[in-house]
PDB file of N, CA and C in Angstrom:
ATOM      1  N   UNK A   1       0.842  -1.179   0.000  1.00  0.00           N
ATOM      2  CA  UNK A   1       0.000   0.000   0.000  1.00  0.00           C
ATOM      3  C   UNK A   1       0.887   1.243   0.000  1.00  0.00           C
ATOM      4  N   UNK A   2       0.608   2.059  -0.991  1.00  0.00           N
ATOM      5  CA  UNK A   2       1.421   3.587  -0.622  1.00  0.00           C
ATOM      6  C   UNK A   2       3.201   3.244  -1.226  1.00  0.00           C
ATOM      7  N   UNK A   3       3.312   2.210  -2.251  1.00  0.00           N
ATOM      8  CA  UNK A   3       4.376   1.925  -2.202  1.00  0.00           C
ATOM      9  C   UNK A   3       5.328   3.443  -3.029  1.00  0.00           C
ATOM     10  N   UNK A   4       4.954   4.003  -3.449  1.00  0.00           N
ATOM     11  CA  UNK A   4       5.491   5.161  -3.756  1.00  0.00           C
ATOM     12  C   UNK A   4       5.368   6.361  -2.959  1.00  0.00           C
ATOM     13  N   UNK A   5       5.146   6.374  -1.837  1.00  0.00           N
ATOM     14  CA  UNK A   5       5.345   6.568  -0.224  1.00  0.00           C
ATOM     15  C   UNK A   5       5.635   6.346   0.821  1.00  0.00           C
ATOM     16  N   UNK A   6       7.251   5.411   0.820  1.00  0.00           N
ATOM     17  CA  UNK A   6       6.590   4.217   1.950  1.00  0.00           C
ATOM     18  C   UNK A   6       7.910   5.248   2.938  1.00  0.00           C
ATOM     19  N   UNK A   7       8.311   6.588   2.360  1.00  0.00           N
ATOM     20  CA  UNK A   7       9.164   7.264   3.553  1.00  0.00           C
ATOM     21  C   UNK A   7       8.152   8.307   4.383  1.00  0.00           C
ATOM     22  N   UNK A   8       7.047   8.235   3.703  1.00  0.00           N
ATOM     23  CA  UNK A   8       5.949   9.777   4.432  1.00  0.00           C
ATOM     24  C   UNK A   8       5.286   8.647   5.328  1.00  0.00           C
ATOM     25  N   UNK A   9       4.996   7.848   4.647  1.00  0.00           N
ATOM     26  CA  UNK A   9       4.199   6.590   5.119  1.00  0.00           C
ATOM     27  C   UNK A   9       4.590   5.821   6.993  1.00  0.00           C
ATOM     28  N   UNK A  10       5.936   5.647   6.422  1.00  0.00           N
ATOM     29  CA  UNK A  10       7.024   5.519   8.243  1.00  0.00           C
ATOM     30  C   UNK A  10       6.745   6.746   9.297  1.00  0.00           C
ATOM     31  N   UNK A  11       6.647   7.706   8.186  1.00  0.00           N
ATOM     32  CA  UNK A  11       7.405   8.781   9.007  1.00  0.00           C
ATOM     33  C   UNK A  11       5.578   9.155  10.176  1.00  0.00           C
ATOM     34  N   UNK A  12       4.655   8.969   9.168  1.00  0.00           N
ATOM     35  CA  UNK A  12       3.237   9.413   9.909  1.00  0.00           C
ATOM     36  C   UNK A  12       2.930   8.340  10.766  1.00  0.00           C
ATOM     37  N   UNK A  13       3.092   7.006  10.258  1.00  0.00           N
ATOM     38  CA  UNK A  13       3.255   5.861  11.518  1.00  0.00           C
ATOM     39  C   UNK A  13       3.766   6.256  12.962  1.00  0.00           C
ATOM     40  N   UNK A  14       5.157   6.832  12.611  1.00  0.00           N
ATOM     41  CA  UNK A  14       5.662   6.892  13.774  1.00  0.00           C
ATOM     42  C   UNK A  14       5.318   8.028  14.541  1.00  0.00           C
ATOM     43  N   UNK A  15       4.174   9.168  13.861  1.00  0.00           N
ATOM     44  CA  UNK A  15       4.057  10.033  14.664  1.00  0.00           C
ATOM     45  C   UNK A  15       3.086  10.437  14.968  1.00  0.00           C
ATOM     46  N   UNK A  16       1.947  10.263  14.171  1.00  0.00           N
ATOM     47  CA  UNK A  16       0.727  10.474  14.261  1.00  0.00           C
ATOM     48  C   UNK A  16      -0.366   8.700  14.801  1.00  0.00           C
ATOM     49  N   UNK A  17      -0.862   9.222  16.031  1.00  0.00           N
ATOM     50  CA  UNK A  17      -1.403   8.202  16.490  1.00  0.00           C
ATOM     51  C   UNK A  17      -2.548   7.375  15.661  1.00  0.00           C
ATOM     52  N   UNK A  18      -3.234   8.468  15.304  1.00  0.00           N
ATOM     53  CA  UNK A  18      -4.540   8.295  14.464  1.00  0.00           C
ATOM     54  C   UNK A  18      -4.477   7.214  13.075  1.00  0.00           C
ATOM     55  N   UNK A  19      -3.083   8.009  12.564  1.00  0.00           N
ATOM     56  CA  UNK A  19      -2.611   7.459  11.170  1.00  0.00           C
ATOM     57  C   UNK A  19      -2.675   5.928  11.651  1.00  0.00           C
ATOM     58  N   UNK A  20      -1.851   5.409  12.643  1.00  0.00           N
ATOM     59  CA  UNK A  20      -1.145   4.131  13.203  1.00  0.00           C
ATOM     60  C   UNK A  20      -2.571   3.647  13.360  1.00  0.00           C
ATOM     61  N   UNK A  21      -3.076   3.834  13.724  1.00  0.00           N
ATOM     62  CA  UNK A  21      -4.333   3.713  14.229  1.00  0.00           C
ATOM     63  C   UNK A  21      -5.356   2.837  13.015  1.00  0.00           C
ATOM     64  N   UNK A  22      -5.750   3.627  11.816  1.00  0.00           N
ATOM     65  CA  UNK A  22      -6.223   3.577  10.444  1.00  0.00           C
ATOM     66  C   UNK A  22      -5.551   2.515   9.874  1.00  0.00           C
ATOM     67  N   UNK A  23      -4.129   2.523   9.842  1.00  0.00           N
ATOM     68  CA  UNK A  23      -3.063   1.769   9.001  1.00  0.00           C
ATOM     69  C   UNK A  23      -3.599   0.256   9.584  1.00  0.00           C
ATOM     70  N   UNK A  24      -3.175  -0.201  10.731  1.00  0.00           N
ATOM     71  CA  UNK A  24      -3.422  -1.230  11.483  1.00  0.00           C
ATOM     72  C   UNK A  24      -4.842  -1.805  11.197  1.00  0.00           C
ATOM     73  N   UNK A  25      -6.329  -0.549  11.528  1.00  0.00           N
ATOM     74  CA  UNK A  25      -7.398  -1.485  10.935  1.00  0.00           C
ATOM     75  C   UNK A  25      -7.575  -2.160   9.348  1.00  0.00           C
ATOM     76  N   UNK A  26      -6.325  -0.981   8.558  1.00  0.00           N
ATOM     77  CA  UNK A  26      -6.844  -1.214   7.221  1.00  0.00           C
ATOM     78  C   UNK A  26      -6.169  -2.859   7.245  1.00  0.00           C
ATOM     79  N   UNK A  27      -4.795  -2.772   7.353  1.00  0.00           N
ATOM     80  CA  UNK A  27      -4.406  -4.536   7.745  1.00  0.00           C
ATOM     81  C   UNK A  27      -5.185  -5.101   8.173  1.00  0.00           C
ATOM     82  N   UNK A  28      -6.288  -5.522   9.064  1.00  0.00           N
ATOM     83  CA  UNK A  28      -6.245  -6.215   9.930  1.00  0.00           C
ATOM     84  C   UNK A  28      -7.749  -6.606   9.028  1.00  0.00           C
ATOM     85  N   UNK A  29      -8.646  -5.258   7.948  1.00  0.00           N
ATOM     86  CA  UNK A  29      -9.477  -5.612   7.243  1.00  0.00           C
ATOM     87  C   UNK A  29      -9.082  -6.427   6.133  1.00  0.00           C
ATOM     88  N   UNK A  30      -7.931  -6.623   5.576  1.00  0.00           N
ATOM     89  CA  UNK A  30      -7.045  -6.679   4.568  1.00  0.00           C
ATOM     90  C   UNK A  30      -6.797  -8.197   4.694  1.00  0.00           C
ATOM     91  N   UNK A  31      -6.327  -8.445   6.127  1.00  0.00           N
ATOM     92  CA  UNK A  31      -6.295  -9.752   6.164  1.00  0.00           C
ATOM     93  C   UNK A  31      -7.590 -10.924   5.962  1.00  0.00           C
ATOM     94  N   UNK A  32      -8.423 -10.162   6.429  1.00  0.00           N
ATOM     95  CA  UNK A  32      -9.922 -11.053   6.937  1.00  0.00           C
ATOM     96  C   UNK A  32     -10.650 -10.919   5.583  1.00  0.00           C
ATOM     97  N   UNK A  33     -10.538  -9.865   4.756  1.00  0.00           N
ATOM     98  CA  UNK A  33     -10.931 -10.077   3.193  1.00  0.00           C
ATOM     99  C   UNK A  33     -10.585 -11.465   2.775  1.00  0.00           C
ATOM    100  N   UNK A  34      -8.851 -11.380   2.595  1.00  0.00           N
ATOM    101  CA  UNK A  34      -8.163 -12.005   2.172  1.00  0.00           C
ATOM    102  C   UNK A  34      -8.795 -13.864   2.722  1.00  0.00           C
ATOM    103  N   UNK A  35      -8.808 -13.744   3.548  1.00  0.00           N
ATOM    104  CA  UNK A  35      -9.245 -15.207   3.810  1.00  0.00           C
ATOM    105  C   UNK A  35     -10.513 -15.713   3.609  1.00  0.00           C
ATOM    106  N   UNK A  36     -11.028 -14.564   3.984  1.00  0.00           N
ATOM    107  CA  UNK A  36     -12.691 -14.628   3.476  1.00  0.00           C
ATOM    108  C   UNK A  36     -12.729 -15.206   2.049  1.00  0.00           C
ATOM    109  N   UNK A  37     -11.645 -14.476   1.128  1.00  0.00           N
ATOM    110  CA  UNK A  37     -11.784 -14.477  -0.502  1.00  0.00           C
ATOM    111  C   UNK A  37     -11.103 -16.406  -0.266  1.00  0.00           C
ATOM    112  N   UNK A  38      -9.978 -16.608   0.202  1.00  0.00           N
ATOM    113  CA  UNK A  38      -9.596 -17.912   0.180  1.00  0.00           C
ATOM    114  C   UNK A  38     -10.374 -19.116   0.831  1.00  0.00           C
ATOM    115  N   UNK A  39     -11.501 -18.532   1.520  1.00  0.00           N
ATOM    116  CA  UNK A  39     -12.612 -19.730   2.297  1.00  0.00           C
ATOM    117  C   UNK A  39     -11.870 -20.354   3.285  1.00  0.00           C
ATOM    118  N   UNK A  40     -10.789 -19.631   3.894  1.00  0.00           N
ATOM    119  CA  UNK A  40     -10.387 -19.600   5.148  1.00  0.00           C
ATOM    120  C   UNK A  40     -11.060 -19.154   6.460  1.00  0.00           C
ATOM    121  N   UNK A  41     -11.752 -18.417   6.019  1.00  0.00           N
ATOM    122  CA  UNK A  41     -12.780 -17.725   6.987  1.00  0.00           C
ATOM    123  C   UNK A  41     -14.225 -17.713   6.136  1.00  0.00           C
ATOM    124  N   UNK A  42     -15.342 -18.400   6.077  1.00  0.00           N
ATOM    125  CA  UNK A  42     -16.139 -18.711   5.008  1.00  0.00           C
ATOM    126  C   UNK A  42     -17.157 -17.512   5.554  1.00  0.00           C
ATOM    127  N   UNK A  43     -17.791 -16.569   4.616  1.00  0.00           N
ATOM    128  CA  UNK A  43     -18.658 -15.230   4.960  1.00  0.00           C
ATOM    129  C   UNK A  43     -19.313 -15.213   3.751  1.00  0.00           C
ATOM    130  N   UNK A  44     -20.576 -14.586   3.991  1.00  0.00           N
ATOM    131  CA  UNK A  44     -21.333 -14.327   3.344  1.00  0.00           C
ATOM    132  C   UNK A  44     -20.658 -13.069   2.132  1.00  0.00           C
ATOM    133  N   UNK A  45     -21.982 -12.936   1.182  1.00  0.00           N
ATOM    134  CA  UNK A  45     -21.646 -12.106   0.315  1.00  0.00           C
ATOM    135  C   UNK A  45     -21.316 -10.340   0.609  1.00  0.00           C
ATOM    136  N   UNK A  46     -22.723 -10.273   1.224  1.00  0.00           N
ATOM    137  CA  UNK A  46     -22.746  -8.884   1.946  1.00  0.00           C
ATOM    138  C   UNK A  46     -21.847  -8.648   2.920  1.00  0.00           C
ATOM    139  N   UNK A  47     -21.515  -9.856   3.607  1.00  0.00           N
ATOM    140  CA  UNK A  47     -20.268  -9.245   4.646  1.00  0.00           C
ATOM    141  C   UNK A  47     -18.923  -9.205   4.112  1.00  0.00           C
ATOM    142  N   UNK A  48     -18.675  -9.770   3.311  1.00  0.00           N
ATOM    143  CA  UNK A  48     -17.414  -9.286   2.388  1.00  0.00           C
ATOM    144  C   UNK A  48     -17.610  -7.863   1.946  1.00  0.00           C
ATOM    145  N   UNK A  49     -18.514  -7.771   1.056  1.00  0.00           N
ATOM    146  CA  UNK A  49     -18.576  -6.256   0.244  1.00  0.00           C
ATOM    147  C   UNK A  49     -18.712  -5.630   1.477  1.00  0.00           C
ATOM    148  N   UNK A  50     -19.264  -5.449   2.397  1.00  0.00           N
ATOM    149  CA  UNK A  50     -19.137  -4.816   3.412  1.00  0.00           C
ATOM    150  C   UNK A  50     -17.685  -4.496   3.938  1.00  0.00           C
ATOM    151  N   UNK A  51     -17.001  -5.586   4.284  1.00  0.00           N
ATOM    152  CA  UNK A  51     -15.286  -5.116   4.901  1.00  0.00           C
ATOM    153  C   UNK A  51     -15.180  -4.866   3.803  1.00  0.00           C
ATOM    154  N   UNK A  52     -15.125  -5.206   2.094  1.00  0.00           N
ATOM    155  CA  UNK A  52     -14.435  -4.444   1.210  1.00  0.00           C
ATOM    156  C   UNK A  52     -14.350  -2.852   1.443  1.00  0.00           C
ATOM    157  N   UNK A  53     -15.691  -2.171   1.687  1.00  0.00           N
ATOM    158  CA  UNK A  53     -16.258  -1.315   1.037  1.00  0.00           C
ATOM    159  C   UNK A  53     -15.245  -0.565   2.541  1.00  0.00           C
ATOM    160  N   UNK A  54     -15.555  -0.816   3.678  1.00  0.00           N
ATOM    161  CA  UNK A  54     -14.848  -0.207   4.962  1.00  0.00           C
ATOM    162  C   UNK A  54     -13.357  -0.087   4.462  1.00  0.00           C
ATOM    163  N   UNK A  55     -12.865  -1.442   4.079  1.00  0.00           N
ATOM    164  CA  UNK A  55     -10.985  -1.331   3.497  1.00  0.00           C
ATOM    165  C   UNK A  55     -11.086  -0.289   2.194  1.00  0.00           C
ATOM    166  N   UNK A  56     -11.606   0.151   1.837  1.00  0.00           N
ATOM    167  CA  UNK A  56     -11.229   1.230   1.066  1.00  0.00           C
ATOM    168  C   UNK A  56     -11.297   2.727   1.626  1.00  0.00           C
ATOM    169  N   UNK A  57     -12.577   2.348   2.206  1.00  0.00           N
ATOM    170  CA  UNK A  57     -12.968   3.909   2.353  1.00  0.00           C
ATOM    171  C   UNK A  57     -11.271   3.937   3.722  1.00  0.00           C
ATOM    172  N   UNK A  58     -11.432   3.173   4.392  1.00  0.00           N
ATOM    173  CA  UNK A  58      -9.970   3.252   5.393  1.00  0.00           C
ATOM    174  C   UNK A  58      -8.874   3.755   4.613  1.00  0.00           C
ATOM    175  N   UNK A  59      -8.186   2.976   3.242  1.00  0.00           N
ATOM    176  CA  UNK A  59      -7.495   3.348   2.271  1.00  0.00           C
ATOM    177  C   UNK A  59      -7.546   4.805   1.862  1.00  0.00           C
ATOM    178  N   UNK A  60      -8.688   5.136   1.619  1.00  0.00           N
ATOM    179  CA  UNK A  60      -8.591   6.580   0.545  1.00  0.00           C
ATOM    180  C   UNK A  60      -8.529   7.167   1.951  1.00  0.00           C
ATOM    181  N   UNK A  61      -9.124   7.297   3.565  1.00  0.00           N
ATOM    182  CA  UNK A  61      -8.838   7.607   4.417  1.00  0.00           C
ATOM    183  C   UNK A  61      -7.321   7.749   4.621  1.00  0.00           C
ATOM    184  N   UNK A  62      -6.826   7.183   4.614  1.00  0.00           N
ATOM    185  CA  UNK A  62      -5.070   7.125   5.178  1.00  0.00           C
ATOM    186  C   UNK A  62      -4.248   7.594   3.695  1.00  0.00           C
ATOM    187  N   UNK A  63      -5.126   8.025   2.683  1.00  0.00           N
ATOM    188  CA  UNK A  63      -4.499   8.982   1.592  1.00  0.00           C
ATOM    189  C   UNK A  63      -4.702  10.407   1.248  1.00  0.00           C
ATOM    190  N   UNK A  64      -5.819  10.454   1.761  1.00  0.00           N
ATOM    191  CA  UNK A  64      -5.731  11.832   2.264  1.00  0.00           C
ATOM    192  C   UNK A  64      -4.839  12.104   3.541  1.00  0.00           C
ATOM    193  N   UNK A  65      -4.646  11.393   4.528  1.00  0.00           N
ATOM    194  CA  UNK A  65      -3.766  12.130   5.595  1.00  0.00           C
ATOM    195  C   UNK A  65      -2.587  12.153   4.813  1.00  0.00           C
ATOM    196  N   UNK A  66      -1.749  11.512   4.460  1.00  0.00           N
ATOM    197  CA  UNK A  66      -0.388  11.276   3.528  1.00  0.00           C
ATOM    198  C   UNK A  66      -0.902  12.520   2.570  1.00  0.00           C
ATOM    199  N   UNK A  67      -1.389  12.896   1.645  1.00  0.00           N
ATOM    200  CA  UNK A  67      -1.598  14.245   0.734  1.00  0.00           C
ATOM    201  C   UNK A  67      -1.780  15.449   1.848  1.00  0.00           C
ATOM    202  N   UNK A  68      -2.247  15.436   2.574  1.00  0.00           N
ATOM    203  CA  UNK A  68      -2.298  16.543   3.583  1.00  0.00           C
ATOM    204  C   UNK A  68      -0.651  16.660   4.235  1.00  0.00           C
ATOM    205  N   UNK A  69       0.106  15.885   4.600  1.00  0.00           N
ATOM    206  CA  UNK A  69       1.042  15.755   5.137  1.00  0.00           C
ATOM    207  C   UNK A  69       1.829  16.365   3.957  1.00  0.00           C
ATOM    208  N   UNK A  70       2.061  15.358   2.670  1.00  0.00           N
ATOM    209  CA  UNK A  70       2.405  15.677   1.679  1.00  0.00           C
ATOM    210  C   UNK A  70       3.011  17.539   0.842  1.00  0.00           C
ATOM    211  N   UNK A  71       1.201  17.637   1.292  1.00  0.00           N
ATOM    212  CA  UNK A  71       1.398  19.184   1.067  1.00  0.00           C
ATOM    213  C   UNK A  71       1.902  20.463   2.149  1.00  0.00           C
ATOM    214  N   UNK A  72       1.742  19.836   3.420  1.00  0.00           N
ATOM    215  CA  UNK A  72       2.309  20.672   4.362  1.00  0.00           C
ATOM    216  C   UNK A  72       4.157  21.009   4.335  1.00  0.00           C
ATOM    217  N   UNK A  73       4.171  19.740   3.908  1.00  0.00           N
ATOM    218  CA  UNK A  73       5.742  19.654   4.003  1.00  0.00           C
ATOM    219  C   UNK A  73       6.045  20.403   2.660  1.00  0.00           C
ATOM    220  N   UNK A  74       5.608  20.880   2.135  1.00  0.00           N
ATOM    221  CA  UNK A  74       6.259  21.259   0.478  1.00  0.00           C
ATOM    222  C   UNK A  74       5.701  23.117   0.886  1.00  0.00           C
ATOM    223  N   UNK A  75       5.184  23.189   1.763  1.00  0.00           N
ATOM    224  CA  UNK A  75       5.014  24.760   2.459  1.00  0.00           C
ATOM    225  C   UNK A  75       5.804  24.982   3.250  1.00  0.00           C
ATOM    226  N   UNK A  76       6.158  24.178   4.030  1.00  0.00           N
ATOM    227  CA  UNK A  76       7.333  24.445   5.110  1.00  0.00           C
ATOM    228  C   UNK A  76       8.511  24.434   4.486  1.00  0.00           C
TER     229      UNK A  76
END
């Protein structure tokens, strides 16, 4: 994720709680997709599209903080 960010990306991890915070659920949705999709964890239809739909909006969430960050630093 963010692989053409992954130094703003450390850097808000390590400092911003919230970010750490977001990052971690988006993993932790990321994983349970993931198994869901492999019938490791067997779920319905709607509850998949459901964590899908949360792992993104988390995603475009934790890309706007990185563009906000992004742009602060290019003012300073």
């Amino acid at each position: 994720m963010f692989e053409n960010h992954q130094d703003v990306m450390q850097q808000l991890l390590k400092s911003d709680e919230n970010f750490r915070r977001l990052y971690n659920q988006h993993q932790q949705l990321d994983k349970r997709v993931a198994a869901a999709e492999t019938g490791t964890a067997p779920m319905g239809d709607l509850a998949l599209n459901a964590m899908k739909k949360e792992k993104l909006m988390t995603k475009d969430h934790l890309a706007r903080m990185m563009h906000v960050h992004l742009d602060e630093a290019a003012v300073s």
